[in-house]
Protein backbone atom coordinates (compact mmCIF):
# COMPACT_ATOMS: atom_id res chain seq x y z
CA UNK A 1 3.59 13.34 -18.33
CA UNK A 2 3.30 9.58 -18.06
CA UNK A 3 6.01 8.10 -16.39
CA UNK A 4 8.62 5.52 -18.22
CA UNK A 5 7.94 1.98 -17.27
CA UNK A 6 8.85 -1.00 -18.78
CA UNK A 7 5.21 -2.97 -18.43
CA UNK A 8 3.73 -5.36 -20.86
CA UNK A 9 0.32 -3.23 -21.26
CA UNK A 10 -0.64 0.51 -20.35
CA UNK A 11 -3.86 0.63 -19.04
CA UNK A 12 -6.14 3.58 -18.83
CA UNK A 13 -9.43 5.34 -17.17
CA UNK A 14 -11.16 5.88 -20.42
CA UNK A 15 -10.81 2.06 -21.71
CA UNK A 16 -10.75 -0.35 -18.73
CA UNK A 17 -11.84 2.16 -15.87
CA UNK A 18 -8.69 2.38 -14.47
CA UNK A 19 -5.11 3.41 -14.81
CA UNK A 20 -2.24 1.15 -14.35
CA UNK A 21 0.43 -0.61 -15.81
CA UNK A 22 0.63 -4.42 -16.43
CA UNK A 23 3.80 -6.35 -15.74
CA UNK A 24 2.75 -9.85 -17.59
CA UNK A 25 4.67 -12.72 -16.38
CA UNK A 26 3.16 -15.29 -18.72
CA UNK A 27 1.85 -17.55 -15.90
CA UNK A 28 -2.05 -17.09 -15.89
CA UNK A 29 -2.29 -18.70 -12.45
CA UNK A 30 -1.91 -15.95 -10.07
CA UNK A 31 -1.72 -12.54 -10.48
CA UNK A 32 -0.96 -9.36 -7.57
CA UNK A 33 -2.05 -6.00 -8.05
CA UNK A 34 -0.06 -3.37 -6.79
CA UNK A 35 -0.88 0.20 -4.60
CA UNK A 36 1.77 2.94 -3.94
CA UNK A 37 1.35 4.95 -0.77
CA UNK A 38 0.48 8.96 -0.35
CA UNK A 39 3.05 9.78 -2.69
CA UNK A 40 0.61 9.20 -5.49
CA UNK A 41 1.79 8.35 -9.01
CA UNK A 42 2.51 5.49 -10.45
CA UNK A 43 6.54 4.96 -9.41
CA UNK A 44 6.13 2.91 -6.38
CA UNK A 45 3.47 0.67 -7.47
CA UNK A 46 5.58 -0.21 -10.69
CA UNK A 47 8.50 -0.98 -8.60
CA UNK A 48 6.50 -3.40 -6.94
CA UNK A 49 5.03 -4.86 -9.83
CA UNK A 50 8.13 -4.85 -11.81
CA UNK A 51 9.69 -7.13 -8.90
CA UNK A 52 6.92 -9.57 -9.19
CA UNK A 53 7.22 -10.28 -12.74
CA UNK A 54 11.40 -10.81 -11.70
CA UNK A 55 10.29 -13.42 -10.06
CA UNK A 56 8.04 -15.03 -12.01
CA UNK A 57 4.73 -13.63 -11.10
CA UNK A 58 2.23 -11.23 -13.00
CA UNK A 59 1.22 -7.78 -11.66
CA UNK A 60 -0.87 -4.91 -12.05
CA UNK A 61 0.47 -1.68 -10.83
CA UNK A 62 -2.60 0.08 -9.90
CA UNK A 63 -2.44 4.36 -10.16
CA UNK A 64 -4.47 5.47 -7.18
CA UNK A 65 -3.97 9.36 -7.69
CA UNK A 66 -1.93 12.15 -9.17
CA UNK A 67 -1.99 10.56 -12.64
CA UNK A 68 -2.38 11.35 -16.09
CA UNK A 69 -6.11 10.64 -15.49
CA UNK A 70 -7.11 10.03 -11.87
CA UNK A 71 -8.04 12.54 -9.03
CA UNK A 72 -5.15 14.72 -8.42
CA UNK A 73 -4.98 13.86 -4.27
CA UNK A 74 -5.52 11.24 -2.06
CA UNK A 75 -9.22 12.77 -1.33
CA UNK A 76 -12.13 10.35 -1.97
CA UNK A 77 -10.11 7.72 -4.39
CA UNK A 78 -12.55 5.17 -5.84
CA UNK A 79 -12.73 1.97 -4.82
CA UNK A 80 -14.00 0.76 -8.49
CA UNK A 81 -10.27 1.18 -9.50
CA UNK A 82 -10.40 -2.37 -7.86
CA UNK A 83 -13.16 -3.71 -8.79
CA UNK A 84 -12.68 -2.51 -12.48
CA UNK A 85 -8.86 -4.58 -12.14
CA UNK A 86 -10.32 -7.32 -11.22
CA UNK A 87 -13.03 -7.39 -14.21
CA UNK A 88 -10.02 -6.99 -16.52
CA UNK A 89 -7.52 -9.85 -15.15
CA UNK A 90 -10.04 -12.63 -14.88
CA UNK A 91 -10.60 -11.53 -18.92
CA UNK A 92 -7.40 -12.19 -19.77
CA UNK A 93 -7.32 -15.35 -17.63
CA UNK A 94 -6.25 -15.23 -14.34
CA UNK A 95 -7.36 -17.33 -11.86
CA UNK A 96 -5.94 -16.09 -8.42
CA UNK A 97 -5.74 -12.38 -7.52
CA UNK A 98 -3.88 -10.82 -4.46
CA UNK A 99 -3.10 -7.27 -3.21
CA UNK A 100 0.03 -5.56 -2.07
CA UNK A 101 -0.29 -2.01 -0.82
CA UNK A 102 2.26 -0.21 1.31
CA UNK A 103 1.60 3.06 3.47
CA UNK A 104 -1.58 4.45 2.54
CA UNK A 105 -2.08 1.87 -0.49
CA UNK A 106 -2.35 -1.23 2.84
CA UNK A 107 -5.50 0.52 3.61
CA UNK A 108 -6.69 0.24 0.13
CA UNK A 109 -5.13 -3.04 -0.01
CA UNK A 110 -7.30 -4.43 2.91
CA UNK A 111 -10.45 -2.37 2.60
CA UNK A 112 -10.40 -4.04 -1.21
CA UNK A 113 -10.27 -7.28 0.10
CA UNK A 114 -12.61 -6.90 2.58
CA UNK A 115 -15.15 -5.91 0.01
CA UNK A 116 -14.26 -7.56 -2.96
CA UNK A 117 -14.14 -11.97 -2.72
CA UNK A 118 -12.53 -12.52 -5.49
CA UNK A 119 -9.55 -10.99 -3.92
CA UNK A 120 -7.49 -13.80 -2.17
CA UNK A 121 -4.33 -12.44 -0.22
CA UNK A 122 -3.35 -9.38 0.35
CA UNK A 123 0.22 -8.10 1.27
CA UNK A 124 0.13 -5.16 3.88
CA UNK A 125 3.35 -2.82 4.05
CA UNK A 126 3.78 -0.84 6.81
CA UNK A 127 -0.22 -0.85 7.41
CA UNK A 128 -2.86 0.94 8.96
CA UNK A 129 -6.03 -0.46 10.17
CA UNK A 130 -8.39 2.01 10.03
CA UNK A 131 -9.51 4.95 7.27
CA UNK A 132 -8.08 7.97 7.24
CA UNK A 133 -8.86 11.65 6.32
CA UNK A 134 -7.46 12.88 2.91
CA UNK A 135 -4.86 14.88 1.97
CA UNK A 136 -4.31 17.99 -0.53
CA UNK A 137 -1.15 17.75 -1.49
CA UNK A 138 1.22 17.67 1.41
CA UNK A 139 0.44 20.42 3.55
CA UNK A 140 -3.49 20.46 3.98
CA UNK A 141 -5.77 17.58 5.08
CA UNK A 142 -9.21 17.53 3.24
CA UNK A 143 -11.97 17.33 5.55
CA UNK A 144 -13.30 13.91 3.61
CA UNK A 145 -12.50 10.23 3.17
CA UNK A 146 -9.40 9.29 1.53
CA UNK A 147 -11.29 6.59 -0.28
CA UNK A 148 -14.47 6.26 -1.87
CA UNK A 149 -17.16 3.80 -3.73
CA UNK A 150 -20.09 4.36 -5.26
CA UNK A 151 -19.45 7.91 -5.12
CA UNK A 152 -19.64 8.13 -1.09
CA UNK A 153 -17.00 8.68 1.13
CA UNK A 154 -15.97 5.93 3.57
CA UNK A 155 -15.84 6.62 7.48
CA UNK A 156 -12.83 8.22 8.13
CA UNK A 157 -10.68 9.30 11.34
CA UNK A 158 -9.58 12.74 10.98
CA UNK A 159 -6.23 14.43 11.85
CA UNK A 160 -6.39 16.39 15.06
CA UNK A 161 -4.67 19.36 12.89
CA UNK A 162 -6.04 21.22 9.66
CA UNK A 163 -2.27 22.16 8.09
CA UNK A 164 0.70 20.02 8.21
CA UNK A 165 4.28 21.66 8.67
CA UNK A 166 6.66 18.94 7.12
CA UNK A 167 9.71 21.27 6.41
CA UNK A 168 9.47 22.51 10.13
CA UNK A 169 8.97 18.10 11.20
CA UNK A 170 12.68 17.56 8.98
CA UNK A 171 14.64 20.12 10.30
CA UNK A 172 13.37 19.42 13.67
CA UNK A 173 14.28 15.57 13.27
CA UNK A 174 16.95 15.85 10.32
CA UNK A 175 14.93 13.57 8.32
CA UNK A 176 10.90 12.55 6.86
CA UNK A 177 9.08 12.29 10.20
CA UNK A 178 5.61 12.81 10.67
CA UNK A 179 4.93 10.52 13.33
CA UNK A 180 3.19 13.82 15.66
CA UNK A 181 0.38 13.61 12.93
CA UNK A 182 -0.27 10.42 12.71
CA UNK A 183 -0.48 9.27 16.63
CA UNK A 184 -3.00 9.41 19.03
CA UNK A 185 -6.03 9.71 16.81
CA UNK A 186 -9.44 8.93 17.97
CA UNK A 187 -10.03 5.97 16.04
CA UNK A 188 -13.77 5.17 15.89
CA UNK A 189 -15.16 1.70 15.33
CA UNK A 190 -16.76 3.04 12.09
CA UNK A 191 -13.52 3.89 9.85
CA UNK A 192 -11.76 0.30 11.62
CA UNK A 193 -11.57 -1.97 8.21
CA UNK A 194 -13.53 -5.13 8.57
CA UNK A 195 -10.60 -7.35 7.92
CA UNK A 196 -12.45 -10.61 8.86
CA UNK A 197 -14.57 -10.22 5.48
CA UNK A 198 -11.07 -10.98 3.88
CA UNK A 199 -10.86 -14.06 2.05
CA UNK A 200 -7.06 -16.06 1.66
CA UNK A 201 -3.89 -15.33 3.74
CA UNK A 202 -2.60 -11.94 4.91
CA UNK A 203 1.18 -10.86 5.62
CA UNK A 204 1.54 -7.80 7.58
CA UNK A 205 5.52 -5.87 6.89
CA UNK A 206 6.29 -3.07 9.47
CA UNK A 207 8.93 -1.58 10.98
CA UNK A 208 10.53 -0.31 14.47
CA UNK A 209 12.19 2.70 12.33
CA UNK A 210 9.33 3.44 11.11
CA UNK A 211 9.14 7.80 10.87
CA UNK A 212 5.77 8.02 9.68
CA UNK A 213 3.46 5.79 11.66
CA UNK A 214 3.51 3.50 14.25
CA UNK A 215 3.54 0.56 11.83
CA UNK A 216 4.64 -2.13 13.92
CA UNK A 217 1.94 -1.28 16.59
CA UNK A 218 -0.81 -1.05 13.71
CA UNK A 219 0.30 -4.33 12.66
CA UNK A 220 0.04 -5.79 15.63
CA UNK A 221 -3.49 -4.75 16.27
CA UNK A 222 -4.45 -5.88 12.72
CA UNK A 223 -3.31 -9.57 13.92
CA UNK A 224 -4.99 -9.35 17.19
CA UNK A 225 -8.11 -7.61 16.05
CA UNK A 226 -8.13 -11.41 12.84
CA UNK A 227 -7.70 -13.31 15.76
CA UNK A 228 -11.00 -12.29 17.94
CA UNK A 229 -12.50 -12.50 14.44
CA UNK A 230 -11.54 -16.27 14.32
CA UNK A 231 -9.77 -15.58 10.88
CA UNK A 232 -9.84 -19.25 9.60
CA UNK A 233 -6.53 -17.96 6.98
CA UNK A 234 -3.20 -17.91 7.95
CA UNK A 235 -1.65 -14.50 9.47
CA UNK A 236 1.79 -13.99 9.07
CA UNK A 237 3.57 -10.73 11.22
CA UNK A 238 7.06 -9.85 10.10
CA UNK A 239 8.60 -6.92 11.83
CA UNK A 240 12.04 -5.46 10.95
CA UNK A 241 14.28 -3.46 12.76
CA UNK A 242 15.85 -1.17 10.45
CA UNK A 243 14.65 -0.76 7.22
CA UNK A 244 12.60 3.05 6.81
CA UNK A 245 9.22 3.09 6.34
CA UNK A 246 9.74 2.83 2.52
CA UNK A 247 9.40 -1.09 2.68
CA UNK A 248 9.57 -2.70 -0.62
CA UNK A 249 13.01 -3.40 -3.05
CA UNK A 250 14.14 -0.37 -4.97
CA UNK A 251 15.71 -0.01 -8.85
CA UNK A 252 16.73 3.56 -8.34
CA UNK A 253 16.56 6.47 -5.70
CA UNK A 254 18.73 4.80 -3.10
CA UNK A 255 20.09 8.48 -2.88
CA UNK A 256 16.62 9.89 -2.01
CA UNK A 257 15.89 7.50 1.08
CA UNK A 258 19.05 8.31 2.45
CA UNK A 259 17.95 11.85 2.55
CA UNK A 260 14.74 11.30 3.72
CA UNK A 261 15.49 9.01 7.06
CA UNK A 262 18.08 8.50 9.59
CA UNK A 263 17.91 4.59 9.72
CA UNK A 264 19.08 4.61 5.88
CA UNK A 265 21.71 6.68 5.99
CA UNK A 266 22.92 5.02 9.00
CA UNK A 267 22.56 1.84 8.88
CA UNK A 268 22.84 1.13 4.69
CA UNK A 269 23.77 -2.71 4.61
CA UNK A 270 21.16 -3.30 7.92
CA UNK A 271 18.60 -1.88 5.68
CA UNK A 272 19.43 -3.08 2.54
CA UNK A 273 19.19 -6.38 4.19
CA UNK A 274 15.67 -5.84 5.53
CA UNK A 275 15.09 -5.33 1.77
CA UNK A 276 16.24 -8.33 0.34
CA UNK A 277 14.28 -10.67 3.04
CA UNK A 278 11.50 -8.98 2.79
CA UNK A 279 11.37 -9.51 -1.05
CA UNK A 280 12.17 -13.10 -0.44
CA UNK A 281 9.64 -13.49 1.90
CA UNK A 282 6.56 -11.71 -0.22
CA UNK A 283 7.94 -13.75 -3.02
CA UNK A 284 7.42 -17.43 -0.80
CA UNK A 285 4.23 -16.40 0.42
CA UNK A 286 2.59 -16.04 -2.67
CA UNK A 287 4.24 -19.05 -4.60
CA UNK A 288 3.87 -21.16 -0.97
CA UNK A 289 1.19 -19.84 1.80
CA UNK A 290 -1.80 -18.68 -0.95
């Protein structure tokens, strides 16, 4: 069932070669496109989109899986869901495209714009530097890439288990935490992204409270790792304390993170607050830094 959203244009697999939703802002100048993380769907990557266009700036919320017409898991996603968004917004004019992925959508986020040039800043939320294996559904990991192009799997780093136990991970830590899973992987060289192919400004969002990987350390080495590169575009590294690893501003399901992680149902205004700046701050860097 396709879910209700409020966007300008509905975009689909069969006509443009991707599906998404487009939140037109009028302004032809600059335009974001938008990635949800492994919860798949379209939801999160409205949200962000719909909060662009608030402000004043167009997006494309970008369906990676679990669609009405895309792969049903985060196994093997194309990478020509990119490439075929970026076709479609220089047609209808604009001039200046950036990415903003959180969780799993930051490594689509950055592997896009470290493959594609005409991608110019790219937002990372609560990132990861490296490829990772897939997942069916939530509870088994796929033995292949989550991403794809040209039909062949990326390098990937596998998880060191087959079959993930989340209910067992909540009860044991009264809230969403799957940080066991996702630390201490062997990370080869092959699945690292090459970030230094990346063309315009990046700004890295993580988080100490962070339940579901090690975010603020990932963002760190993403930083580090630009600056042996001699990345000639600006970096910028925010790091909050507080706010979950959900990182972007919410319309509804306030409820839902509360239930899902400690930090939001104990510190509500703390977090809320993360939100807000970190809006603010996505907002100024692509009106001021790209």
């Amino acid at each position: 069932m396709r879910q209700n959203t409020d966007a300008d244009r509905i975009l689909t697999i069969a006509e443009q070669g991707l599906e998404g939703h487009l939140y037109d802002a009028i302004e032809k100048e600059k335009v974001v496109i938008t990635f949800s993380g492994s919860e798949g769907g379209s939801s999160t990557s409205d949200t962000m989109a719909y909060y662009y266009r608030q402000n004043g700036i167009s997006a494309l919320g970008v369906t990676l899986f679990a669609g009405i017409d895309t792969g049903k898991f985060l196994d093997k996603v194309p990478l020509e869901y990119v490439e075929n968004a970026i076709r479609y917004l220089k047609d209808q004019g604009y001039k200046k495209i950036a990415v903003d992925g959180i969780s799993k959508g930051s490594e689509y986020a950055l592997l896009a714009a470290s493959m594609f040039e005409d991608i110019s800043c790219v937002i990372a939320r609560v990132p990861s530097y490296f490829v990772s294996e897939g997942m069916i559904g939530k509870k088994r990991t796929s033995g292949d890439s989550c991403w794809s192009y040209q039909r062949k799997s990326l390098n990937y780093v596998p998880y060191k288990i087959k079959q993930f136990n989340v209910i067992k991970q909540f009860i044991a830590h009264r809230e969403f935490n799957i940080l066991d899973y996702n630390t201490n992987k062997d990370i080869g060289s092959e699945a690292i992204i090459p970030m230094e192919r990346i063309q315009g400004p990046i700004l890295l969002i993580s988080t100490e409270a962070d339940t579901v990987w090690p975010s603020v350390q990932q963002a760190d080495y993403i930083k580090e790792y630009l600056l042996d590169h001699n990345f000639p575009y600006e970096i910028m590294n925010l790091k909050y304390q507080y706010i979950s690893h959900f990182a972007i501003s919410m319309r509804r399901n306030e409820g839902l993170l509360k239930l899902l992680f400690k930090t939001e149902r104990k510190y509500p205004n703390e977090c809320a607050a993360d939100r807000a700046d970190i809006t603010s701050k996505v907002i100024d860097f692509i009106q001021n830094h790209w």
